[in-house]
Every structure is written in C-alpha cells, then in structure tokens.
Protein backbone atom coordinates (compact mmCIF):
# COMPACT_ATOMS: atom_id res chain seq x y z
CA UNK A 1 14.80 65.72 13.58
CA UNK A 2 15.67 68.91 14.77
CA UNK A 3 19.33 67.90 16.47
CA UNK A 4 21.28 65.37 18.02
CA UNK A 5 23.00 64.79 20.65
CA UNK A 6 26.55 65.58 20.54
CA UNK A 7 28.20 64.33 23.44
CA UNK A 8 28.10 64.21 27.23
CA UNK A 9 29.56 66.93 29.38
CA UNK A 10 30.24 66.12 32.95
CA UNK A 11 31.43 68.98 35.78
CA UNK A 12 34.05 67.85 38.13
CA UNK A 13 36.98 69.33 40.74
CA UNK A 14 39.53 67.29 38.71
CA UNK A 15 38.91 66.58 34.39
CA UNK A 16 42.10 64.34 34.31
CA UNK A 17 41.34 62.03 37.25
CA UNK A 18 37.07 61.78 36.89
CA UNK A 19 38.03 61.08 32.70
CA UNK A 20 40.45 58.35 34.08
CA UNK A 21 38.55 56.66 36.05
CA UNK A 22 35.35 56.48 34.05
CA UNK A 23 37.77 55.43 30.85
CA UNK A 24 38.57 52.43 33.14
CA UNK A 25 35.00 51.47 34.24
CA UNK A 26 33.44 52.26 30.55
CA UNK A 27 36.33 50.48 28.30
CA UNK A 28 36.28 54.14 26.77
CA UNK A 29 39.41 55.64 25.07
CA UNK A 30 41.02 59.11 24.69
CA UNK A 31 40.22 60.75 21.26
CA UNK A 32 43.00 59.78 18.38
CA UNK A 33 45.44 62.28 18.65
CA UNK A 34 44.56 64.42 21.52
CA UNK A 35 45.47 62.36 24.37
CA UNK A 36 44.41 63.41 28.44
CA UNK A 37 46.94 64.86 30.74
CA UNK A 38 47.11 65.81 34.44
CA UNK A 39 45.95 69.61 34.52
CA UNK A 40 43.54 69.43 31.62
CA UNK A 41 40.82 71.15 32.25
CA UNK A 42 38.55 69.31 29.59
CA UNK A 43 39.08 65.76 29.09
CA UNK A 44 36.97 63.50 26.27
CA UNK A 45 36.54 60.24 26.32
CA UNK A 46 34.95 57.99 23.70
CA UNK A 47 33.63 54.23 22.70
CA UNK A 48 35.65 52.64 20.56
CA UNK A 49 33.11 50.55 19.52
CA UNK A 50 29.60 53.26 19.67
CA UNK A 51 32.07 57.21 19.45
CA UNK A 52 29.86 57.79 22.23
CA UNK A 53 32.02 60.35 23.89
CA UNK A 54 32.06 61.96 27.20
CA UNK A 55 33.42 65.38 28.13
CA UNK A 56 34.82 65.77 31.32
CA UNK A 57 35.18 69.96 31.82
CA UNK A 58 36.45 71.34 35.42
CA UNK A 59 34.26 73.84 37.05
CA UNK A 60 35.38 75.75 40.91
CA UNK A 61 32.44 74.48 42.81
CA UNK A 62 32.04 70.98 44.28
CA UNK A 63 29.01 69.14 43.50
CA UNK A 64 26.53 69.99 46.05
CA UNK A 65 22.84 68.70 45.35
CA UNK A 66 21.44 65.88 43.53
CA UNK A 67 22.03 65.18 39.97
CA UNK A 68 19.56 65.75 37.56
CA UNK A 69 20.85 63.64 35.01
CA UNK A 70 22.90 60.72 35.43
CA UNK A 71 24.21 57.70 33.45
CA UNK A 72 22.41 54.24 33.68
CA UNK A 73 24.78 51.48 33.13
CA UNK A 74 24.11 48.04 32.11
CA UNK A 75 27.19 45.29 32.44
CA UNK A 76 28.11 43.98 29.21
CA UNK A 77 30.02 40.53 30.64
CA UNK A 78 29.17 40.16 34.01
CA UNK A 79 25.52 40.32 36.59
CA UNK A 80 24.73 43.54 38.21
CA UNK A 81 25.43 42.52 41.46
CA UNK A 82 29.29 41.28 40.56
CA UNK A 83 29.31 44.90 38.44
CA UNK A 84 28.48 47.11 41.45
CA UNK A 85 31.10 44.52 43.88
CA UNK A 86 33.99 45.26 40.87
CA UNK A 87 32.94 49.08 41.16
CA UNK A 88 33.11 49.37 44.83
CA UNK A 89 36.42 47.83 44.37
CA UNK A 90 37.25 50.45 41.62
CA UNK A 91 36.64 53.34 44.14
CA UNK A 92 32.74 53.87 43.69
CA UNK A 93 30.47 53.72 46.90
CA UNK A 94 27.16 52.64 47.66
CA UNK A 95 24.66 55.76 48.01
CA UNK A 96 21.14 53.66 47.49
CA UNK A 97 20.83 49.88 47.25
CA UNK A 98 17.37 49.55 45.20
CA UNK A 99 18.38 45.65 44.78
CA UNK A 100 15.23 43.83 45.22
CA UNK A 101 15.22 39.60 46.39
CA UNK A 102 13.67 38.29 43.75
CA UNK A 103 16.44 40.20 41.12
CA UNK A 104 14.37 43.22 40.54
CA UNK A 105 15.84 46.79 40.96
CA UNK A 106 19.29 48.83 40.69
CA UNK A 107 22.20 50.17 43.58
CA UNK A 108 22.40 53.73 43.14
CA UNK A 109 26.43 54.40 42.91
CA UNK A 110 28.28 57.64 43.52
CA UNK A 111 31.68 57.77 40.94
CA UNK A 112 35.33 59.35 42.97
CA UNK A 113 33.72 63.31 42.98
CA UNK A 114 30.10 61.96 43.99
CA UNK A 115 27.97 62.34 40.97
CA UNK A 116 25.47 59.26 41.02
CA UNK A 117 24.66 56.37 38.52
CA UNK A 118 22.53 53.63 38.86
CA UNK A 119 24.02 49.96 37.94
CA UNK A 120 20.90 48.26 35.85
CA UNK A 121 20.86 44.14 35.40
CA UNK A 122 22.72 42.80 32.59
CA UNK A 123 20.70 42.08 29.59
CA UNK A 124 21.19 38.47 30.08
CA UNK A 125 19.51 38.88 33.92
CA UNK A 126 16.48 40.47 31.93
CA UNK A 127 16.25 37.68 29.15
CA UNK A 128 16.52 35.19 32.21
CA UNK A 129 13.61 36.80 34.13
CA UNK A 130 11.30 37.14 30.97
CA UNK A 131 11.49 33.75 30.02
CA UNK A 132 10.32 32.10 33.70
C-alpha cells in the first residue's frame, strides 16, 4: 500500500457549529485534550469506537455546486426511514428522496451549511431483504 487515509476534511462557513452538529448525529467525540470552541477555525471530531476522525476547517466561500464527495451513512439502531425522520428533526432537510416502495433506495440529505449525504438502510433492512 502506498498510503492511507488520514482523516476527513470538510469546508464550512462555521467549524464550531458544522463539528457540533455532526458530533451529535455521528456519536463522534472531540479529540482527548483538545476540545472544540466557538471561533475555531478547525474542528476534529472522532469515533470513539473506529478513531475515524473528521476535520471540520472554515473556508470564506459558501458552498456553491454539488459535492463531489459525500458521506454515506448507515443507522446503527434504528431503519432508514426513522434515521432520515430523527435527522430532519435534528436540522437536516430533504434535497432527493431516492426511497423506493418495495424498501429499495436512499433520501439524499443536505447537513445545516448544505453539503449532501445520502441515508443508506440499516444493515438489518438489508439482511431482511436478502433472506425473502
């Protein structure tokens, strides 16, 4: 292997707030020892259980076009359809609803500063669906 993959750096208007608010939906933490504060302008976040970490850095411009990468999420305790209801609730909003009848598909959400992520079935949906 030639590298890995550090981390995940995400642009935003406002490091403290986007960090937040992600920490909340994610279950991440701040890093030991180097907590967040309003008017950071680089705020990391990590799994406690995976030290998958996320770096939120503040840039001047506003997001303007598509992303072209974004994060796939897959709810760990509830279905994908309660997950994008709880995010809604959380401040996320709708931008694409791929949700198919038969339990098939994704909702395309946008997080607080617009940048999208898709909400995936949880893996007990998929187990459910193979074994029919």
């Amino acid at each position: 292997m030639a590298f890995a993959i550090s981390h995940t750096s995400v642009d935003c208007i406002d490091a403290f707030a986007l960090s937040e608010w992600w920490k909340q939906q994610l279950g991440y933490e701040d890093a030991p020892g180097d907590p967040n504060e309003p008017g950071h302008e680089e705020c990391w976040i990590q799994s406690p259980e995976t030290g998958h970490a996320i770096l939120f850095l503040e840039v001047p411009e506003h997001k303007a076009i598509k992303n072209r990468l974004h994060f796939d999420v897959r709810p760990t305790d509830r279905e994908r359809d309660a997950e994008v209801t709880r995010l809604l609730g959380a401040g996320a909003s709708l931008l694409d609803d791929r949700r198919n009848a038969d339990g098939t598909g994704w909702a395309v959400l946008q997080d607080p500063e617009g940048n999208e992520f898709c909400v995936l079935r949880s893996q007990a949906e998929l187990e459910r669906a193979t074994a029919t």
